[in-house]
PDB file of N, CA and C in Angstrom:
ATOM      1  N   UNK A   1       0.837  -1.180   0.000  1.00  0.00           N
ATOM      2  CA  UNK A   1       0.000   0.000   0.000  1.00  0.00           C
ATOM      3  C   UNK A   1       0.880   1.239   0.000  1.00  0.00           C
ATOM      4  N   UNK A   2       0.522   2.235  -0.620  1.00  0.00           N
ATOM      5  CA  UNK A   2       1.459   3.274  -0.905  1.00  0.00           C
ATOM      6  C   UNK A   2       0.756   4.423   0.197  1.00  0.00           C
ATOM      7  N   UNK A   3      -0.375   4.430   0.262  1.00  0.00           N
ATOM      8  CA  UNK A   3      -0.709   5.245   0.988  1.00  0.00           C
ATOM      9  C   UNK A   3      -1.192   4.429   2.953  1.00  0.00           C
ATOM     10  N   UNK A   4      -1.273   4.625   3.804  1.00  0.00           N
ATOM     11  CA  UNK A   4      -1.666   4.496   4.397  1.00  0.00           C
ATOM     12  C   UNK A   4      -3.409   3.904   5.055  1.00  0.00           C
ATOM     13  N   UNK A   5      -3.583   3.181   5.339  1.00  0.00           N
ATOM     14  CA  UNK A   5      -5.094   2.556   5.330  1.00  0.00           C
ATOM     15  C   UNK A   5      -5.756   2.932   6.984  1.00  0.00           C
ATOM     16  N   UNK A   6      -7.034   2.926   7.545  1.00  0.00           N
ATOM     17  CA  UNK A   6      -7.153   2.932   8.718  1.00  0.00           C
ATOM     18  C   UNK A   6      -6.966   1.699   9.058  1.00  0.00           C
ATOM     19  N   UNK A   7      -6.550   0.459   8.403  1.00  0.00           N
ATOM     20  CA  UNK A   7      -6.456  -0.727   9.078  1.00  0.00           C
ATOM     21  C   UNK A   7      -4.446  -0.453   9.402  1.00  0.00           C
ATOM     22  N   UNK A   8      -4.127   0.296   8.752  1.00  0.00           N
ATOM     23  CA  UNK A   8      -2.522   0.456   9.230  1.00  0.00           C
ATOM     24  C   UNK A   8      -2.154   1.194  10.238  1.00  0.00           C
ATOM     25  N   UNK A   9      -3.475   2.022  10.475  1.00  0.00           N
ATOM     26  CA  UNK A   9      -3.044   3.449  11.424  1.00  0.00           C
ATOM     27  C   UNK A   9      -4.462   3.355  12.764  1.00  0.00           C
ATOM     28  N   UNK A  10      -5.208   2.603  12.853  1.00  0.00           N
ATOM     29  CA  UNK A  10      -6.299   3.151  13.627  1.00  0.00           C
ATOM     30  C   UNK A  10      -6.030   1.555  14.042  1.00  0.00           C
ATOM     31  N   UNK A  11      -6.930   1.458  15.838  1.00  0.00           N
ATOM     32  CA  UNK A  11      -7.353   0.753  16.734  1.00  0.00           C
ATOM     33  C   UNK A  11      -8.679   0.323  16.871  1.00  0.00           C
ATOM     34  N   UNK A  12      -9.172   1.848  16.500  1.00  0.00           N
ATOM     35  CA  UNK A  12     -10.505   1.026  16.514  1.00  0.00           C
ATOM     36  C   UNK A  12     -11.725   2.000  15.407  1.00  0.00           C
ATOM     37  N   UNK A  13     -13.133   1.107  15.617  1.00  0.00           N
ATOM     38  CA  UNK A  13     -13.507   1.889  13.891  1.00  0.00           C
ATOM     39  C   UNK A  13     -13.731   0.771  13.512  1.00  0.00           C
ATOM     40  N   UNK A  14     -14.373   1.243  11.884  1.00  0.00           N
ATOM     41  CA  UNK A  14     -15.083   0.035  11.031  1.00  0.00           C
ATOM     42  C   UNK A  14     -14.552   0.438   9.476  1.00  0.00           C
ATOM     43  N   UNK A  15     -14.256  -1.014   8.828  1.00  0.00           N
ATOM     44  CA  UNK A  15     -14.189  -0.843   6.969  1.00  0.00           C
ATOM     45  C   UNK A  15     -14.791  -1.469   6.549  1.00  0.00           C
ATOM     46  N   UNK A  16     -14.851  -1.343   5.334  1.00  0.00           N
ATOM     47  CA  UNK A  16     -15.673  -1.819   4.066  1.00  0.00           C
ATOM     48  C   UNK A  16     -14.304  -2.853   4.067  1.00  0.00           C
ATOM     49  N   UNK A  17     -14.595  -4.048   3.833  1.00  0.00           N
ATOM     50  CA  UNK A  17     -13.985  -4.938   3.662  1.00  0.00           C
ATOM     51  C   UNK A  17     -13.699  -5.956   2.524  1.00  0.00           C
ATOM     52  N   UNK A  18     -13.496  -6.712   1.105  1.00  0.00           N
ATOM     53  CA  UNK A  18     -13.908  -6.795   0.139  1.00  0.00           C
ATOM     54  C   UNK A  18     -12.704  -7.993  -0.309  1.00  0.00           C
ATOM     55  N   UNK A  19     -13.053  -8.671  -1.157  1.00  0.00           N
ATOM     56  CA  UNK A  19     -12.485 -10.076  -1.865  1.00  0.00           C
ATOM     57  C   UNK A  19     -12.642 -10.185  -2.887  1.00  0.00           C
ATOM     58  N   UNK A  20     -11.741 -10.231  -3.994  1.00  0.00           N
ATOM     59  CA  UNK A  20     -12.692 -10.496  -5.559  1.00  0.00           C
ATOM     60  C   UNK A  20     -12.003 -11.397  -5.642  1.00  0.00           C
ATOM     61  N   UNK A  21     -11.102 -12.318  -5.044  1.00  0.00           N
ATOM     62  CA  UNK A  21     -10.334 -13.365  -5.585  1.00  0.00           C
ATOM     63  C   UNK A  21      -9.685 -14.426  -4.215  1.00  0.00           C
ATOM     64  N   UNK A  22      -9.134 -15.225  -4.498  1.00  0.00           N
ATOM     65  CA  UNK A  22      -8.371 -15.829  -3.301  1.00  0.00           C
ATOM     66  C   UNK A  22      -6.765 -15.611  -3.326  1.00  0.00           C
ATOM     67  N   UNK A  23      -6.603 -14.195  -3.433  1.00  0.00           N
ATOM     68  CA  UNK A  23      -5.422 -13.342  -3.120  1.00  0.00           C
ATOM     69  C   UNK A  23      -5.515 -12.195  -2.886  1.00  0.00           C
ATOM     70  N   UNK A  24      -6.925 -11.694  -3.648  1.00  0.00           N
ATOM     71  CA  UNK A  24      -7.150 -10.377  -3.256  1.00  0.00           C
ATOM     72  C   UNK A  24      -8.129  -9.854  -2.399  1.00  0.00           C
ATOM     73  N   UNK A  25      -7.682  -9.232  -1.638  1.00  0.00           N
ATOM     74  CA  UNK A  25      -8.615  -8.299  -0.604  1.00  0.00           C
ATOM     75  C   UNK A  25      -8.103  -7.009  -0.771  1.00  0.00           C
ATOM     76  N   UNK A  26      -8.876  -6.435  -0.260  1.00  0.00           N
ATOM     77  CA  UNK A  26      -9.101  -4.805  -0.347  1.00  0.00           C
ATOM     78  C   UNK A  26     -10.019  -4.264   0.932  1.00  0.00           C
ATOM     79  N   UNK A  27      -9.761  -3.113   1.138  1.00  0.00           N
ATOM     80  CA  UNK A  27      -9.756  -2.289   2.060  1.00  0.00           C
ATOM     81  C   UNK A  27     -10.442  -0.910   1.725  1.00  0.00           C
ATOM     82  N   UNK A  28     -11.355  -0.441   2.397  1.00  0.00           N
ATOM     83  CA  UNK A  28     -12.394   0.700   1.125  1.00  0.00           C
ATOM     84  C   UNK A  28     -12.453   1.695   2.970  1.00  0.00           C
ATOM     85  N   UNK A  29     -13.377   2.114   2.564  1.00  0.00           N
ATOM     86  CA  UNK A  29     -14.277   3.346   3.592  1.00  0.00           C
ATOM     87  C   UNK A  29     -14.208   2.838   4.941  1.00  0.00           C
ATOM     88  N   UNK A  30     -13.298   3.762   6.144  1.00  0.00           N
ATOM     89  CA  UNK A  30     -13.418   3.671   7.618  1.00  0.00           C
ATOM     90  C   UNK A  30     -14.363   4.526   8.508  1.00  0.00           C
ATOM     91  N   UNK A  31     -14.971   3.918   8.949  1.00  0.00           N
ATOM     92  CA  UNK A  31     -15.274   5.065  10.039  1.00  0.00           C
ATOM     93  C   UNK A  31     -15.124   5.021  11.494  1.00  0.00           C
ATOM     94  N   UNK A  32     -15.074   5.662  12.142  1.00  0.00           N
ATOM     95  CA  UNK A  32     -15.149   5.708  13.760  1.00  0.00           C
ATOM     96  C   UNK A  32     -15.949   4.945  14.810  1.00  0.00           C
ATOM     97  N   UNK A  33     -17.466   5.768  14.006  1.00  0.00           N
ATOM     98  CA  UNK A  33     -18.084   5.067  14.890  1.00  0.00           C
ATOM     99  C   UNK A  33     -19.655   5.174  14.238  1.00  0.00           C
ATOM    100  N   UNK A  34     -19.432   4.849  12.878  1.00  0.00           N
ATOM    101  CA  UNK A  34     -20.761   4.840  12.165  1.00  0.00           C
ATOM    102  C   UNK A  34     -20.838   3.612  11.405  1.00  0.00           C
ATOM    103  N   UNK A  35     -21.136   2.072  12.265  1.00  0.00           N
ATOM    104  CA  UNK A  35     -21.190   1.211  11.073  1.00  0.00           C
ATOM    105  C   UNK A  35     -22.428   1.315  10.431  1.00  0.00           C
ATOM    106  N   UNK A  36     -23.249   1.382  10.213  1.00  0.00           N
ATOM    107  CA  UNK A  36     -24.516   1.452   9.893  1.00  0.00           C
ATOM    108  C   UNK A  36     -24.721   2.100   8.571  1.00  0.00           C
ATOM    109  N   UNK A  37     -24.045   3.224   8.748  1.00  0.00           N
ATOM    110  CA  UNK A  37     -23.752   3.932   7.454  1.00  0.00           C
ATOM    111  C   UNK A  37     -23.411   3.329   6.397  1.00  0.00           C
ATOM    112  N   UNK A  38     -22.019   2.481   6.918  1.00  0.00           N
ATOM    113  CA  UNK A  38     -20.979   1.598   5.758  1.00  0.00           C
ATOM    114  C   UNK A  38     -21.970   0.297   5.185  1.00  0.00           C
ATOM    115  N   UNK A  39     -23.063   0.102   6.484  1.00  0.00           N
ATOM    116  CA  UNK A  39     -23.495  -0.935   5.593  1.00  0.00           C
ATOM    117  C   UNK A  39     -24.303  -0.979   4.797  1.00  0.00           C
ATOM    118  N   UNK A  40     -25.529   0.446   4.997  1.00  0.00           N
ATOM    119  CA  UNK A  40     -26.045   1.168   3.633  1.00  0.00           C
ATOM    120  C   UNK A  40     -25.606   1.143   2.792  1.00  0.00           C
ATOM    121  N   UNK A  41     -23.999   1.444   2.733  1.00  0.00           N
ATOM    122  CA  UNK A  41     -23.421   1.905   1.755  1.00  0.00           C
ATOM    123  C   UNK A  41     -23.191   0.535   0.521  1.00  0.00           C
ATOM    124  N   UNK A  42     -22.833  -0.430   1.389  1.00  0.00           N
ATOM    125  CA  UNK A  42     -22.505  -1.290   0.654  1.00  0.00           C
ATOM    126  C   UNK A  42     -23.689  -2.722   0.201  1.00  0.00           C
ATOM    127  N   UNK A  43     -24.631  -2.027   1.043  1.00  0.00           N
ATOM    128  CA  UNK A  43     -25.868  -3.084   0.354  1.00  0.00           C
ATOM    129  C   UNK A  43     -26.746  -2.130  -0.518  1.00  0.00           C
ATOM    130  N   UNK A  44     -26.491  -1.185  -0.848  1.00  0.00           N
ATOM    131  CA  UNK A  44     -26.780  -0.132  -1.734  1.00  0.00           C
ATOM    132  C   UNK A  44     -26.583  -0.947  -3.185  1.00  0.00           C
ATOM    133  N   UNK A  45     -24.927  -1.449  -3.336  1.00  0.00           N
ATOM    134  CA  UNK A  45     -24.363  -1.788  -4.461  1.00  0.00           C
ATOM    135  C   UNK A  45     -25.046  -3.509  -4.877  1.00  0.00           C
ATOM    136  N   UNK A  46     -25.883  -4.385  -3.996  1.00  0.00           N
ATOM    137  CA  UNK A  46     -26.707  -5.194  -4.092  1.00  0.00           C
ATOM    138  C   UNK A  46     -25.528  -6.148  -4.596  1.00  0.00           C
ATOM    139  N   UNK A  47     -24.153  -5.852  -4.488  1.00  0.00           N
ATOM    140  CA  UNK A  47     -22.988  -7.262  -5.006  1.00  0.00           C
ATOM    141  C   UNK A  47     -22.339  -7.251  -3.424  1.00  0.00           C
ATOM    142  N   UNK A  48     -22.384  -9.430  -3.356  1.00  0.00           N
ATOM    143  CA  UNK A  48     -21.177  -9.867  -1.861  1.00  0.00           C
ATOM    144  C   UNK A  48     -19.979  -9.249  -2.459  1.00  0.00           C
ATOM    145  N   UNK A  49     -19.950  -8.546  -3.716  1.00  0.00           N
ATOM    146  CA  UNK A  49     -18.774  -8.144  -3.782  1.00  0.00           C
ATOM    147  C   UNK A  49     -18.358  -7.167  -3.622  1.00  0.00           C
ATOM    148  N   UNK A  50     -18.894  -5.975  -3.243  1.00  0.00           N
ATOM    149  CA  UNK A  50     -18.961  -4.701  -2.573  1.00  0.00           C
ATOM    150  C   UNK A  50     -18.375  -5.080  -1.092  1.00  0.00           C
ATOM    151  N   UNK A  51     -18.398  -5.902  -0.502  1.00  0.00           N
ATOM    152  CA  UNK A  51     -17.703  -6.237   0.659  1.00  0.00           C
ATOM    153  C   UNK A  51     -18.834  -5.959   1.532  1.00  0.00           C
ATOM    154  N   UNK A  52     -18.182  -6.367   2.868  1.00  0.00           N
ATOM    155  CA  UNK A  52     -18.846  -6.710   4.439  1.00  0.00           C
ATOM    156  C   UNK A  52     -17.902  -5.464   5.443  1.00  0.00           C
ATOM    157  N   UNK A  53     -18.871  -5.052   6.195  1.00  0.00           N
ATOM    158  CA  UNK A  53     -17.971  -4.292   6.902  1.00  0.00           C
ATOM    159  C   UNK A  53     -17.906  -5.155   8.206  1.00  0.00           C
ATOM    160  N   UNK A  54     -16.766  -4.791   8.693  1.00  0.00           N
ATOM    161  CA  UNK A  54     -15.889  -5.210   9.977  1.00  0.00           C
ATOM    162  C   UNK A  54     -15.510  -4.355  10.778  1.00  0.00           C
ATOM    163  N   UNK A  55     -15.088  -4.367  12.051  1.00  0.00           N
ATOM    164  CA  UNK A  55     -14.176  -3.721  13.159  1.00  0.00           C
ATOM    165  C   UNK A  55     -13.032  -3.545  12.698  1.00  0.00           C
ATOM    166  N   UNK A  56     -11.750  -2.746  12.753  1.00  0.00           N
ATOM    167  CA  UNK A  56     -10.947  -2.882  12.595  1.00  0.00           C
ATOM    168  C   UNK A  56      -9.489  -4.025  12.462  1.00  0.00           C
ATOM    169  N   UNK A  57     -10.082  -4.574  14.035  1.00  0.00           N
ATOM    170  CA  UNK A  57      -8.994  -4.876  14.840  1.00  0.00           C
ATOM    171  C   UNK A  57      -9.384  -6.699  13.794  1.00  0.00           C
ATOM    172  N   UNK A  58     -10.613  -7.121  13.428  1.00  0.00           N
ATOM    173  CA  UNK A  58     -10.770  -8.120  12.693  1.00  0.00           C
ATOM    174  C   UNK A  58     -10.075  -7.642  11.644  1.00  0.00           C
ATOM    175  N   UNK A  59     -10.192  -6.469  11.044  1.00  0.00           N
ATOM    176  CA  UNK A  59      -9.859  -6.540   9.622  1.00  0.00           C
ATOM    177  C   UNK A  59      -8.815  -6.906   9.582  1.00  0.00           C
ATOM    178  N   UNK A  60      -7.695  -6.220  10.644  1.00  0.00           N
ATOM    179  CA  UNK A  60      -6.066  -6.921  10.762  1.00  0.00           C
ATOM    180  C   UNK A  60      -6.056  -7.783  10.835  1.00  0.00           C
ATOM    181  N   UNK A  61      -6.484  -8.746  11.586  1.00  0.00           N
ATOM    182  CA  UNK A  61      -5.944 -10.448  12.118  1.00  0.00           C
ATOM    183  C   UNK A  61      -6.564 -11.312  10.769  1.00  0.00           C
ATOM    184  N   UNK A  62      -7.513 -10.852   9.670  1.00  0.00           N
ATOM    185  CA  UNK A  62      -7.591 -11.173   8.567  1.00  0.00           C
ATOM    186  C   UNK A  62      -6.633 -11.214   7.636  1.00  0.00           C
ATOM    187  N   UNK A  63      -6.004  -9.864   7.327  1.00  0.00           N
ATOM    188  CA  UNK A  63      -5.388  -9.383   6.613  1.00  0.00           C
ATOM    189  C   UNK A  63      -4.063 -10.179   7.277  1.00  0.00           C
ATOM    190  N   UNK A  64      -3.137 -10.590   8.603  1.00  0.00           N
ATOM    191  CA  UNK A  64      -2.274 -10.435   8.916  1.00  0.00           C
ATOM    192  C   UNK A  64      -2.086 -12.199   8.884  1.00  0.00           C
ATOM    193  N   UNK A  65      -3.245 -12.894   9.263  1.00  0.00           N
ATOM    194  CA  UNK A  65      -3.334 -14.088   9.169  1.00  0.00           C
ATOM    195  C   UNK A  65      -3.819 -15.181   8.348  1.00  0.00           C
ATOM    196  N   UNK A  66      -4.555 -14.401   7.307  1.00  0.00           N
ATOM    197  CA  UNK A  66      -4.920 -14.869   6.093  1.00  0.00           C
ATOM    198  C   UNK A  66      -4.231 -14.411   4.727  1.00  0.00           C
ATOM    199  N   UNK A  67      -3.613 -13.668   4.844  1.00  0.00           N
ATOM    200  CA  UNK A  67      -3.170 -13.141   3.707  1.00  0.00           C
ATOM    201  C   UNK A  67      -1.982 -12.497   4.162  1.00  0.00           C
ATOM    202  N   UNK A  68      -1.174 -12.864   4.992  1.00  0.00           N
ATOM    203  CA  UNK A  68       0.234 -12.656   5.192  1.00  0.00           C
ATOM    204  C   UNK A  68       0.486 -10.928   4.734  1.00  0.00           C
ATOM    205  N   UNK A  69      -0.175 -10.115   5.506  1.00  0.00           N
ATOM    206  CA  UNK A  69       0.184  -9.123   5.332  1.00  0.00           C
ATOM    207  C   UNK A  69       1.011  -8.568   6.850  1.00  0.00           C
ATOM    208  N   UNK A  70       1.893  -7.949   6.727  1.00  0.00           N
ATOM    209  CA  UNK A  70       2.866  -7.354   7.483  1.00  0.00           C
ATOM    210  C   UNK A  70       2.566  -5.925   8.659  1.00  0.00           C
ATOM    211  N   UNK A  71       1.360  -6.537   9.378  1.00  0.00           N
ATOM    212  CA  UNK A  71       0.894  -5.215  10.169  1.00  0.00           C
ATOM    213  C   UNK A  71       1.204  -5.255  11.592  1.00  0.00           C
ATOM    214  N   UNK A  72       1.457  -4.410  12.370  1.00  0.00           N
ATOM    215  CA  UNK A  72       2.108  -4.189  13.526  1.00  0.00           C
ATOM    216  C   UNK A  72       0.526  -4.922  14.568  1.00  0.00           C
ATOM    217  N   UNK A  73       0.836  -5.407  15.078  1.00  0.00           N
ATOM    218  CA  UNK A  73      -0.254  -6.141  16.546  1.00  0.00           C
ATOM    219  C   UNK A  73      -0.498  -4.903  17.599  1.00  0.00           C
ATOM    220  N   UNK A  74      -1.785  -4.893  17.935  1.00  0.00           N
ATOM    221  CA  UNK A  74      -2.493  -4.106  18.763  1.00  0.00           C
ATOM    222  C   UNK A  74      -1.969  -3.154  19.573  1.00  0.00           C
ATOM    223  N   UNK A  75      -1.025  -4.215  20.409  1.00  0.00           N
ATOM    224  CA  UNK A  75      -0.137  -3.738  21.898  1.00  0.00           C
ATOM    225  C   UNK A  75       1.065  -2.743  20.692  1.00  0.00           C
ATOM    226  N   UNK A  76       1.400  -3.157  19.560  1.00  0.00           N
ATOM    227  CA  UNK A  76       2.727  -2.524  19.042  1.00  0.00           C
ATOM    228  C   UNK A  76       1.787  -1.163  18.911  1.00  0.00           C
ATOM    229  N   UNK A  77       0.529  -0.826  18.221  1.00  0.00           N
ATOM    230  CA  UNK A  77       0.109   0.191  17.427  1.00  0.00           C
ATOM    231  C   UNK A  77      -0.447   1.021  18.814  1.00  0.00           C
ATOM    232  N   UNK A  78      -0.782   0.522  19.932  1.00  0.00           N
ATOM    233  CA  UNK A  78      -1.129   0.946  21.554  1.00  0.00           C
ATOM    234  C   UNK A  78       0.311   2.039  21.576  1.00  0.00           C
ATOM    235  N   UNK A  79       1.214   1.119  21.751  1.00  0.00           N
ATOM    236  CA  UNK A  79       2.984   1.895  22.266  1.00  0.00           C
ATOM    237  C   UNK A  79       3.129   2.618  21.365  1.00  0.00           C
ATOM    238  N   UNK A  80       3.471   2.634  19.936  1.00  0.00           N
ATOM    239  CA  UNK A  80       3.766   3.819  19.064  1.00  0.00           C
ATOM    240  C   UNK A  80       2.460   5.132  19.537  1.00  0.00           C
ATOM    241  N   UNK A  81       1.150   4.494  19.655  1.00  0.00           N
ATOM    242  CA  UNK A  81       0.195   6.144  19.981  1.00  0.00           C
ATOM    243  C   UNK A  81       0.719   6.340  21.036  1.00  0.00           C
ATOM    244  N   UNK A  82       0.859   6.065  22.212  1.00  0.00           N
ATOM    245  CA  UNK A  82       1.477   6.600  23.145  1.00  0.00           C
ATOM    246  C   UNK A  82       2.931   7.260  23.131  1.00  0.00           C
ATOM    247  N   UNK A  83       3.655   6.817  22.459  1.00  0.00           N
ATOM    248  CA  UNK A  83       5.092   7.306  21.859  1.00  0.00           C
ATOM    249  C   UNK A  83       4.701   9.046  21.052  1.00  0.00           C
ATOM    250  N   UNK A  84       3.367   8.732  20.587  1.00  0.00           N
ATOM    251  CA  UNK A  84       3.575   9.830  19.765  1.00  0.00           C
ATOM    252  C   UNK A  84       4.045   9.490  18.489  1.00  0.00           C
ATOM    253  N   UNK A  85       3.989   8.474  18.100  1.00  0.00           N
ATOM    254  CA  UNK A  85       4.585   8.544  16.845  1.00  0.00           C
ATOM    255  C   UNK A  85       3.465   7.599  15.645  1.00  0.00           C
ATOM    256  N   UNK A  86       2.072   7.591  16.286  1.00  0.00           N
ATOM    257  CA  UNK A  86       1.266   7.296  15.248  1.00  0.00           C
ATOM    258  C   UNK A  86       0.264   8.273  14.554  1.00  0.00           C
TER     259      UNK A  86
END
């Protein structure tokens, strides 16, 4: 990812969550604290392929354990906000 995702930078919160393949996932719209919204949003588009929204902290252990992606664990992304340096 070139840019930054709320699943790279946030604790907690909700995404649009999404699969078109069995390698690819994707990562769409976060919010804070409005799932309800996201899921309008995405049963709007009437395709499972518009994705499911999730919690954050699932979307990582998905992403980190299903698809070998390289994201820092809870307690690490806890210490860097407290560091100041997230």
């Amino acid at each position: 990812m070139s840019e930054k995702h709320a699943i790279q930078t946030k604790l907690e919160g909700y995404v649009v969550m999404s699969q078109s393949g069995p390698d690819s996932l994707g990562f769409g719209t976060y919010t804070r604290t409005h799932p309800a919204y996201l899921k309008e949003r995405v049963e709007a588009h009437q395709s499972p392929a518009a994705g499911v929204v999730v919690n954050v902290k699932r979307a990582r252990h998905i992403a980190r354990e299903y698809h070998g992606w390289d994201l820092p664990d809870e307690s690490e992304r806890r210490h860097q906000a407290m560091a100041g340096d997230a």
